[in-house]
N, C-alpha and C. Protein backbone atom coordinates (compact mmCIF):
# COMPACT_ATOMS: atom_id res chain seq x y z
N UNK A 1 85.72 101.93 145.73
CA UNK A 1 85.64 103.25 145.15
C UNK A 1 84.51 103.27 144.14
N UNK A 2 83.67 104.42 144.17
CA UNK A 2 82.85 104.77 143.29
C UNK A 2 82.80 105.35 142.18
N UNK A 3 82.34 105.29 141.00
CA UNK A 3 82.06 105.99 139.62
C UNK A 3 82.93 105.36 138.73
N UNK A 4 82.01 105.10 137.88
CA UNK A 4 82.79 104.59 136.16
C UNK A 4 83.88 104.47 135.86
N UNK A 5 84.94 103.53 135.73
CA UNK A 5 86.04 104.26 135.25
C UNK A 5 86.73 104.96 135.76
N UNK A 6 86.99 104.84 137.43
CA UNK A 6 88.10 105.85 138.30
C UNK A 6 89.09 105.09 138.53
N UNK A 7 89.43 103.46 138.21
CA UNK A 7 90.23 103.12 138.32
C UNK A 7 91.15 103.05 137.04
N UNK A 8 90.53 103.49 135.62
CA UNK A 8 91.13 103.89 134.81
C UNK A 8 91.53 104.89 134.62
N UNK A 9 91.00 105.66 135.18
CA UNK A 9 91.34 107.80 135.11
C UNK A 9 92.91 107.25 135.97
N UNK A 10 92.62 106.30 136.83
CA UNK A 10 93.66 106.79 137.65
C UNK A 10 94.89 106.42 137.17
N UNK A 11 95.13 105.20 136.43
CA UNK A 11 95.79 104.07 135.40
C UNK A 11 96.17 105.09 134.35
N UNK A 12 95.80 106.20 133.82
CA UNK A 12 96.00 106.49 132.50
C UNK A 12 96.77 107.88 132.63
N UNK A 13 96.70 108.59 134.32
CA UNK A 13 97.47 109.72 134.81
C UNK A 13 98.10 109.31 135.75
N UNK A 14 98.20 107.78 136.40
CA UNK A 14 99.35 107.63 137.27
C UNK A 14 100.94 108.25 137.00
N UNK A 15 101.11 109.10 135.84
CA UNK A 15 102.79 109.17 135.74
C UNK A 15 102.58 110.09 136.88
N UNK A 16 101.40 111.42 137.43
CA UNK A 16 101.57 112.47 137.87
C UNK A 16 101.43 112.45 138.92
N UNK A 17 102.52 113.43 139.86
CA UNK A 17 102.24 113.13 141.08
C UNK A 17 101.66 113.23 141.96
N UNK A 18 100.82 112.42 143.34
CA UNK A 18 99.67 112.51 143.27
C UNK A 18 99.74 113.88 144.67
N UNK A 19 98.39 114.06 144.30
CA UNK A 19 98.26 115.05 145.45
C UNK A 19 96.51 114.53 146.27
N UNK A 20 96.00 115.18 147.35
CA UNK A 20 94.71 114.83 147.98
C UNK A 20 93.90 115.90 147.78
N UNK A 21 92.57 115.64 147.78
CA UNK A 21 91.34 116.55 147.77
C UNK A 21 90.47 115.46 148.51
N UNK A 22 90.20 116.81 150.08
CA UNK A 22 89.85 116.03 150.90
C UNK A 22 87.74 116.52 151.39
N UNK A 23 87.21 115.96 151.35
CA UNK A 23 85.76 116.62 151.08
C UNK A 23 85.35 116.40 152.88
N UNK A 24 85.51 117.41 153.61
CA UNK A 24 85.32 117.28 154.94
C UNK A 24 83.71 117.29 155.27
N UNK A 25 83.14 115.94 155.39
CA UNK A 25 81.74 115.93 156.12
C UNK A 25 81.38 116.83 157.81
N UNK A 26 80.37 117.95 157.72
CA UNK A 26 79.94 118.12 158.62
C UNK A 26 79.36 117.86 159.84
N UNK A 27 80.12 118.22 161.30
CA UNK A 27 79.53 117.39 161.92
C UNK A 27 78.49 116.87 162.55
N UNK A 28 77.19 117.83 162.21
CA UNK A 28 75.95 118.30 162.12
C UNK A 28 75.02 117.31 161.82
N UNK A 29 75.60 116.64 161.40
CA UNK A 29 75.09 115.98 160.64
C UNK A 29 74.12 116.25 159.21
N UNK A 30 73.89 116.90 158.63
CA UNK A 30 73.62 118.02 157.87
C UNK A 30 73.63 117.82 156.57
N UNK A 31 74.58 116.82 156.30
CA UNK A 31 74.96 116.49 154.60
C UNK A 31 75.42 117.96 154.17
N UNK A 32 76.12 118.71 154.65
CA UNK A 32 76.97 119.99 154.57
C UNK A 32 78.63 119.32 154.40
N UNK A 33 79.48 120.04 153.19
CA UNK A 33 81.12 119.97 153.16
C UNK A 33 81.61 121.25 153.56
N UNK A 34 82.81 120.83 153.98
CA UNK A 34 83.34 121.92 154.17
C UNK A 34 83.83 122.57 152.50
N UNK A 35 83.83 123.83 152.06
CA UNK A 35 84.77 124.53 150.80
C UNK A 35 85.02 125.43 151.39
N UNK A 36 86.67 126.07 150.54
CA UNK A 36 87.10 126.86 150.77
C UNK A 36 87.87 127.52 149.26
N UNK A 37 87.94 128.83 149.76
CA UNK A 37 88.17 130.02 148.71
C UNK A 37 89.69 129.79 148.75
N UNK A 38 90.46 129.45 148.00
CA UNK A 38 91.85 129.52 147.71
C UNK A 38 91.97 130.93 147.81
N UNK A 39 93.57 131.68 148.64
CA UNK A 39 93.87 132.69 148.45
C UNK A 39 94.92 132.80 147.03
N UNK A 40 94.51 134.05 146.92
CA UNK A 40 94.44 134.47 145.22
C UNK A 40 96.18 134.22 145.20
N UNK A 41 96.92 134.54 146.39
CA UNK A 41 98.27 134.29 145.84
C UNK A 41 98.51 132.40 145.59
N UNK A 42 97.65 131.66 146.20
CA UNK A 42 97.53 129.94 146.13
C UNK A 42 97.57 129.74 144.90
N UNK A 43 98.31 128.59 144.66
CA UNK A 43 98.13 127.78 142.91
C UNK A 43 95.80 127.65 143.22
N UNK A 44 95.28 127.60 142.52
CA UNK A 44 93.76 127.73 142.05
C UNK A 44 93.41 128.83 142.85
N UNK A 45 94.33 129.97 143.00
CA UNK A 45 93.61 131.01 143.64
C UNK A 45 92.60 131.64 143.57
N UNK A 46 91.70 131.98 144.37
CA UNK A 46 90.35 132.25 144.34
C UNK A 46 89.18 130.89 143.84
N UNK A 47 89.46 130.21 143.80
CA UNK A 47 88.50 129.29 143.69
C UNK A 47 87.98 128.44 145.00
N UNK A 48 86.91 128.10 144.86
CA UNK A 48 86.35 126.97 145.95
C UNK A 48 86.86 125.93 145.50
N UNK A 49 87.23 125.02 146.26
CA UNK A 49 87.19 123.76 146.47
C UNK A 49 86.99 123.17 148.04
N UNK A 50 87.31 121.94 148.36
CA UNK A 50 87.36 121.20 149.22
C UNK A 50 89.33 121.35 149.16
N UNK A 51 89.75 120.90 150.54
CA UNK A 51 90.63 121.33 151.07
C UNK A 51 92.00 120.54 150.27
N UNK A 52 92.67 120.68 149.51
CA UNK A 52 93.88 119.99 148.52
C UNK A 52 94.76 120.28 148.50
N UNK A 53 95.92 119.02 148.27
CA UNK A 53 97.38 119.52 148.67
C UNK A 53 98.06 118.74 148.15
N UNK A 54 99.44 118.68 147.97
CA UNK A 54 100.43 117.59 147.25
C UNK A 54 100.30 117.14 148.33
N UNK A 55 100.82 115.53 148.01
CA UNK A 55 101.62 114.05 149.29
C UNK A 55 103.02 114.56 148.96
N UNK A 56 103.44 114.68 150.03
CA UNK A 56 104.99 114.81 150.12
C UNK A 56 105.67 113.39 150.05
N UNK A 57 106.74 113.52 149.81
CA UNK A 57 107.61 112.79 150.00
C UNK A 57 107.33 111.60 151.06
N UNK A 58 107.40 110.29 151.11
CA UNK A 58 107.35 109.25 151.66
C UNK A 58 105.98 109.33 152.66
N UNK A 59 104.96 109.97 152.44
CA UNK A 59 103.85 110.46 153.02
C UNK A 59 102.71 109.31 152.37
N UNK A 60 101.99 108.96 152.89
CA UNK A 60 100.84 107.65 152.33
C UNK A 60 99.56 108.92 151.96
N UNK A 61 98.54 108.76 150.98
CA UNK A 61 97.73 109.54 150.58
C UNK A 61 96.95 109.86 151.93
N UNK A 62 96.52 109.24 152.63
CA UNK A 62 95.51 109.60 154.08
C UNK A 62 96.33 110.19 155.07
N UNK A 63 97.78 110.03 154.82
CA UNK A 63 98.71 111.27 155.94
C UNK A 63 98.53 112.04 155.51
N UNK A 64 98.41 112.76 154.18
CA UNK A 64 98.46 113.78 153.47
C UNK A 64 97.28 114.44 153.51
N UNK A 65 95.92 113.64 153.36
CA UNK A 65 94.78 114.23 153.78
C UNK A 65 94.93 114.90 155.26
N UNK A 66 95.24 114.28 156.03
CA UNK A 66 95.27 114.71 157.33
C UNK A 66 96.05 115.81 157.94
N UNK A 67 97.35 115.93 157.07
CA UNK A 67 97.82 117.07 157.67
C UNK A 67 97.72 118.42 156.46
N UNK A 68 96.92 117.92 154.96
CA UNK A 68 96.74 119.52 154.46
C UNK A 68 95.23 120.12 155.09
N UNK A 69 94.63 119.51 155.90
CA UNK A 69 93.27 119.71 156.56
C UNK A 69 93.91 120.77 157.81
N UNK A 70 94.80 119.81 158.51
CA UNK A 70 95.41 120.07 159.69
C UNK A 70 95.73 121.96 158.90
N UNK A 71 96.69 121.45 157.94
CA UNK A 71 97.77 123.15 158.05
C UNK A 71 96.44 123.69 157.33
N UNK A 72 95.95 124.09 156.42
CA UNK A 72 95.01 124.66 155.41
C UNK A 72 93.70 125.31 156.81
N UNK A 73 93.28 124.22 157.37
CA UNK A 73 92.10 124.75 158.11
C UNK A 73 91.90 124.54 160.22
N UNK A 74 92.82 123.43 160.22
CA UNK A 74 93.06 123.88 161.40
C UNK A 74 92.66 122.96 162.55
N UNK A 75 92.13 121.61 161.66
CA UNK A 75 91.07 120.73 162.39
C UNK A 75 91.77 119.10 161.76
N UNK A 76 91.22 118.41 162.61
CA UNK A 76 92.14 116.78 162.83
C UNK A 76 90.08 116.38 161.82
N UNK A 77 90.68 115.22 161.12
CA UNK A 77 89.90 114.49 160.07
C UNK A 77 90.79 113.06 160.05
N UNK A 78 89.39 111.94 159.89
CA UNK A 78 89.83 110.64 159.45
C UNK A 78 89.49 110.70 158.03
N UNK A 79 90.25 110.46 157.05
CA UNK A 79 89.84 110.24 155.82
C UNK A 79 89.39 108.52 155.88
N UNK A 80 87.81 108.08 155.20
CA UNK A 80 87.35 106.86 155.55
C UNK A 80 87.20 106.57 153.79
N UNK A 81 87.25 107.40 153.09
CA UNK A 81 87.19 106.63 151.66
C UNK A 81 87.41 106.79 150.62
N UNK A 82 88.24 106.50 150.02
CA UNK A 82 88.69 107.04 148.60
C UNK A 82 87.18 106.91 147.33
N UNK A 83 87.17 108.06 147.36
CA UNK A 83 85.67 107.99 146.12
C UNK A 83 86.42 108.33 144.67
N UNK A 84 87.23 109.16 144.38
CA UNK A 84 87.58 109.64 142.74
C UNK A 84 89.00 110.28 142.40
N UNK A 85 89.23 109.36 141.16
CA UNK A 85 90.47 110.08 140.96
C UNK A 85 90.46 111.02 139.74
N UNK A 86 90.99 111.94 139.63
CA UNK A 86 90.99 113.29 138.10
C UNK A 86 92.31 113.96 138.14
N UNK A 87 92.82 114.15 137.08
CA UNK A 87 94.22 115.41 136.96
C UNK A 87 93.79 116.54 137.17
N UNK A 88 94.31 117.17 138.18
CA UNK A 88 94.14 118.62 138.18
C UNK A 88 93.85 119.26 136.94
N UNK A 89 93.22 120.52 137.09
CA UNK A 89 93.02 121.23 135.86
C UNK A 89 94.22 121.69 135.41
N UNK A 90 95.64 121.97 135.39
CA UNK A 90 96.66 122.16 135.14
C UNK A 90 97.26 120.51 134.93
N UNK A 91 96.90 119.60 134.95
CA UNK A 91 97.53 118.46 134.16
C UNK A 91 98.44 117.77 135.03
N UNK A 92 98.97 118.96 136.19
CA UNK A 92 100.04 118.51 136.75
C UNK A 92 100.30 117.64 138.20
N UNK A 93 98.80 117.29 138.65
CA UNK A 93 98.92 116.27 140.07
C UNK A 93 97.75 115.23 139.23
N UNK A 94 97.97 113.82 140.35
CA UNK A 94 96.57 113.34 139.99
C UNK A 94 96.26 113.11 141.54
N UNK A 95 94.43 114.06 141.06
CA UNK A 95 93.71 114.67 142.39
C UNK A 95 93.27 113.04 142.70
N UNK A 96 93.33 112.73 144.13
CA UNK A 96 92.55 111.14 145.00
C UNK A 96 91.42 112.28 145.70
N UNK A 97 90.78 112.04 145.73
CA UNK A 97 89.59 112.01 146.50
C UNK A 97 88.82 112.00 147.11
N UNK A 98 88.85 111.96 148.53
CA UNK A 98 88.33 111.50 149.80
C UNK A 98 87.46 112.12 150.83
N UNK A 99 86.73 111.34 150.80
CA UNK A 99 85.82 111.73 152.47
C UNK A 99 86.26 111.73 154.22
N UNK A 100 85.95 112.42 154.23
CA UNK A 100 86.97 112.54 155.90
C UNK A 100 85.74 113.12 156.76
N UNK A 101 86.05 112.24 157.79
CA UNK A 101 85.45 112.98 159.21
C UNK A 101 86.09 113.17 160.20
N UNK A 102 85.21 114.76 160.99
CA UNK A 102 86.43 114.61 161.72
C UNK A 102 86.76 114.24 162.78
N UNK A 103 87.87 114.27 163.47
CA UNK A 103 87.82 112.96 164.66
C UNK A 103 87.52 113.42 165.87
N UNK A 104 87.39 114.77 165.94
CA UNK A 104 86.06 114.80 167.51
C UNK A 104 84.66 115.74 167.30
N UNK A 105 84.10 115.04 166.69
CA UNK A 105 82.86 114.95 166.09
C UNK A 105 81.97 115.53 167.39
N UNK A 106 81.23 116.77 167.95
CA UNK A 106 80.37 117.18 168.83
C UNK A 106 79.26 117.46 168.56
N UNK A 107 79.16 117.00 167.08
CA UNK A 107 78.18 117.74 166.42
C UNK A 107 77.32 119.19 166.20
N UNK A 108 78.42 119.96 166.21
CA UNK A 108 78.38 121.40 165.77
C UNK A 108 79.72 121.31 165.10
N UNK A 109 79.49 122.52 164.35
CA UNK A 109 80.46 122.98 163.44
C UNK A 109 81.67 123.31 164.16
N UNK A 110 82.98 122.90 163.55
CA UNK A 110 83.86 123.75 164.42
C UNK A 110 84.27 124.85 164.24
N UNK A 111 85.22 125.52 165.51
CA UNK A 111 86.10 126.77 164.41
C UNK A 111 86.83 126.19 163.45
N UNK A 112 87.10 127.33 162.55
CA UNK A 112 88.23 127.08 161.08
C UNK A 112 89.34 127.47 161.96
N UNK A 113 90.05 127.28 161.06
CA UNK A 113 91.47 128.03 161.67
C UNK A 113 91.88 128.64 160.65
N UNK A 114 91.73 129.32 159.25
CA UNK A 114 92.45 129.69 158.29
C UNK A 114 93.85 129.45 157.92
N UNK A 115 94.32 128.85 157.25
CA UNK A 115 96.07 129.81 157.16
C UNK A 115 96.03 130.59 155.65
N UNK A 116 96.03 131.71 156.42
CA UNK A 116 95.56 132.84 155.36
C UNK A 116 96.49 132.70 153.93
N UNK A 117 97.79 132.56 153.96
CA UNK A 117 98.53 132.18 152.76
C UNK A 117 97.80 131.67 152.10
N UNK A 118 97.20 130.22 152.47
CA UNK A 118 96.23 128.97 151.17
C UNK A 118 94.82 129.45 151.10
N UNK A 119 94.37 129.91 152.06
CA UNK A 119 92.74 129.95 152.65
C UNK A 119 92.05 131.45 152.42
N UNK A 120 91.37 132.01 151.65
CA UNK A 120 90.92 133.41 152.19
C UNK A 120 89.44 133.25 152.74
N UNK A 121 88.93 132.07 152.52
CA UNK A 121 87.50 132.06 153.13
C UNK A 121 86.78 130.62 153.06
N UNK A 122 85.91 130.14 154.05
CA UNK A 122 85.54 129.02 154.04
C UNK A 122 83.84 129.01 153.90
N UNK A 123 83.15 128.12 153.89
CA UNK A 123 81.83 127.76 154.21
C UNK A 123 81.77 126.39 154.09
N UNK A 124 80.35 125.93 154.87
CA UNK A 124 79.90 124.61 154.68
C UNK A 124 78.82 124.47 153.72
N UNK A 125 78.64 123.58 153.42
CA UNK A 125 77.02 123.52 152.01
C UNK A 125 77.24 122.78 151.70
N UNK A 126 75.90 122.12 151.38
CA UNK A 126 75.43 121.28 150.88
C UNK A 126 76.29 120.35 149.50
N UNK A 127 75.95 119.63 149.17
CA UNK A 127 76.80 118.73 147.82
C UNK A 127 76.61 119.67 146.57
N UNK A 128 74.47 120.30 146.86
CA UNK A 128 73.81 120.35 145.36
C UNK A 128 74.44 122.16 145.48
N UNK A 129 74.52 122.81 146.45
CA UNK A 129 75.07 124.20 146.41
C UNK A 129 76.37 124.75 145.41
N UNK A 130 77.25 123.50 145.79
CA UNK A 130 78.93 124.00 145.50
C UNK A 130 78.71 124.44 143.67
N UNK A 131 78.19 124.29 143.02
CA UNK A 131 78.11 124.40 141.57
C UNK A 131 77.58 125.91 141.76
N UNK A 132 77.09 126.71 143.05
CA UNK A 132 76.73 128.49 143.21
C UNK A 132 77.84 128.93 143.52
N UNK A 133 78.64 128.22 143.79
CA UNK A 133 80.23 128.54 143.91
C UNK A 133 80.68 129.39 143.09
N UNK A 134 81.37 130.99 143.01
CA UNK A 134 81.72 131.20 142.26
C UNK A 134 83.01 131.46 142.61
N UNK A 135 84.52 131.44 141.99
CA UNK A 135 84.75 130.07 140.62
C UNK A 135 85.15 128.85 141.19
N UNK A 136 84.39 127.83 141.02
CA UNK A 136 85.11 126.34 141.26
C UNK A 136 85.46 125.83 139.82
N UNK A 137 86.40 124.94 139.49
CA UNK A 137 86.88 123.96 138.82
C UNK A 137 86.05 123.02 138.58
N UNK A 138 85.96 122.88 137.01
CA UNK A 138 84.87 122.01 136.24
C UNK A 138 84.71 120.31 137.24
N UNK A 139 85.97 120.13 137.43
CA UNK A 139 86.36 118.50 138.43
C UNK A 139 85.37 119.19 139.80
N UNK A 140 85.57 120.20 140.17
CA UNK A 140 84.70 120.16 141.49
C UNK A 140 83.40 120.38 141.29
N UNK A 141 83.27 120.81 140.80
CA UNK A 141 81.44 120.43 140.06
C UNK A 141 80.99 119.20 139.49
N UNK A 142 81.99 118.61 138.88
CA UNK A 142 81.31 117.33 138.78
C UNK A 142 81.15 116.01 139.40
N UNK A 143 82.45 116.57 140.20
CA UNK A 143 82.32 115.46 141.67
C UNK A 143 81.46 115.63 142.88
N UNK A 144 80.60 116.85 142.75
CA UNK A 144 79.67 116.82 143.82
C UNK A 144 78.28 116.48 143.38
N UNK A 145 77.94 117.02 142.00
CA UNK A 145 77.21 116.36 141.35
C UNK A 145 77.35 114.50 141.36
N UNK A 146 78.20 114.58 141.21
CA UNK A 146 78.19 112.79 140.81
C UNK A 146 78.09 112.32 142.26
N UNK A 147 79.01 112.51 143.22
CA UNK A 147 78.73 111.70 144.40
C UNK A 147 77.60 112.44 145.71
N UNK A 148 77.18 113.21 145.01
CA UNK A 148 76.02 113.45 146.33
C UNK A 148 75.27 112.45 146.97
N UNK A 149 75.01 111.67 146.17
CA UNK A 149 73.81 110.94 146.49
C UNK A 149 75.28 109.97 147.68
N UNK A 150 76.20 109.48 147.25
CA UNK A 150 77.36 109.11 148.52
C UNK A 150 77.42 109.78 149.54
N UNK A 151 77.46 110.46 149.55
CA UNK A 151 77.81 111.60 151.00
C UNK A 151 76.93 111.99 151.09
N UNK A 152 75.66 111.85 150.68
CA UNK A 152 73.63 111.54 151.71
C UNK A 152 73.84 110.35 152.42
N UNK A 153 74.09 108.94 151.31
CA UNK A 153 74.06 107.96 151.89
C UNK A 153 74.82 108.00 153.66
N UNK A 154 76.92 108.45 153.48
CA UNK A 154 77.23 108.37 154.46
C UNK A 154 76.39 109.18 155.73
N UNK A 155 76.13 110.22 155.33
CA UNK A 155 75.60 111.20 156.73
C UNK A 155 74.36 109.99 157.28
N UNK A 156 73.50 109.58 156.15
CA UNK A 156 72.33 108.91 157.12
C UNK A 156 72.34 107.64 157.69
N UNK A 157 73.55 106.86 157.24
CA UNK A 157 74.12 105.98 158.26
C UNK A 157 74.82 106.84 159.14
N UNK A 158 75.00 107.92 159.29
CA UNK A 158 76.07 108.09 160.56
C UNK A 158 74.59 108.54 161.70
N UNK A 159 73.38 109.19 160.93
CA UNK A 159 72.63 109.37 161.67
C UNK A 159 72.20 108.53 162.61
N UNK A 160 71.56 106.85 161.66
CA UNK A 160 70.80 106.10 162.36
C UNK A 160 72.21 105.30 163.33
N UNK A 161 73.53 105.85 163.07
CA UNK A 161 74.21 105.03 164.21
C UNK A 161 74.19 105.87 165.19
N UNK A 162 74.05 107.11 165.17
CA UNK A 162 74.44 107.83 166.29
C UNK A 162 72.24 107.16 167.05
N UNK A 163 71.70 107.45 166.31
CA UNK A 163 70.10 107.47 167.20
C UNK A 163 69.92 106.09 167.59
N UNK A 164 71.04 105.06 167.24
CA UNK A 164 71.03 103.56 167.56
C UNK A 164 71.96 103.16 168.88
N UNK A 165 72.55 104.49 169.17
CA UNK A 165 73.57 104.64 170.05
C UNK A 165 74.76 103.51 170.05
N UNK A 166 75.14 103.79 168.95
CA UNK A 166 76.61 103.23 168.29
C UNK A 166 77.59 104.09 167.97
N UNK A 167 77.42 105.62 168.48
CA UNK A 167 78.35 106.73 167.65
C UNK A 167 79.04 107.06 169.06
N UNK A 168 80.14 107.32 168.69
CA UNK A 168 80.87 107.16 169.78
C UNK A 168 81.27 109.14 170.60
């Protein structure tokens, strides 16, 4: 895991329970995430983020990535890496982090699927964009800021594996 001190953020809000924020790489290859507009009736309603959800009950953090992707937008993702941990802006989860791709990669974008309850709107963009976001959460601005230059790195290894013909 990457950045300063995330294994202490995480040490110092472990009482809270944890929930996922999952940063879906494009399959475009593109260095594009997926965000989405919380619907205004959603806990961070109206805000962008990347796709987040409590771990339920006896659920491992990467099941949880996988199926609030699944219900929220509509599409199957491998989560491959835990990058950052932060407390929600309400104090009350501690947000994990992760990069996910998704698992039938054609390289075009897929459909969304909305579920309009959590979701009122999506886009893809860039790492340096999401801060034109209007309103994201101070944590989601500073985690795209901080790990861009990560999720350049991943896309251009996924490039030279796919042009090395290693991508499956």
């Amino acid at each position: 895991m990457r950045g300063g001190g995330a294994n202490d953020t995480a040490r110092a809000w472990a009482h809270l329970p944890p929930a996922v924020c999952v940063v879906v790489l494009a399959p475009d290859r593109s260095g594009r995430v997926l965000m989405v507009q919380r619907a205004e009736s959603a806990v961070g309603g109206m805000h962008w983020t990347p796709v987040t959800g409590r771990v339920e009950p006896g659920e491992s953090l990467e099941q949880a990535a996988r199926r609030e992707v699944r219900e929220e937008v509509g599409l199957e993702v491998e989560p491959f890496e835990l990058v950052w941990h932060c407390p929600t802006s309400l104090r009350s989860h501690l947000l994990h982090w992760y990069l996910a791709r998704l698992t039938d990669e054609e390289g075009t974008l897929p459909q969304v699927v909305r579920a309009e309850e959590e979701v009122r709107d999506h886009r893809w963009v860039r790492p340096e964009e999401v801060a034109s976001l209007e309103p994201t959460f101070e944590d989601t601005r500073h985690f795209f800021a901080e790990f861009a230059e990560r999720i350049n790195e991943v896309v251009q290894h996924t490039r030279s594996e796919k042009r090395d013909g290693r991508d499956g």
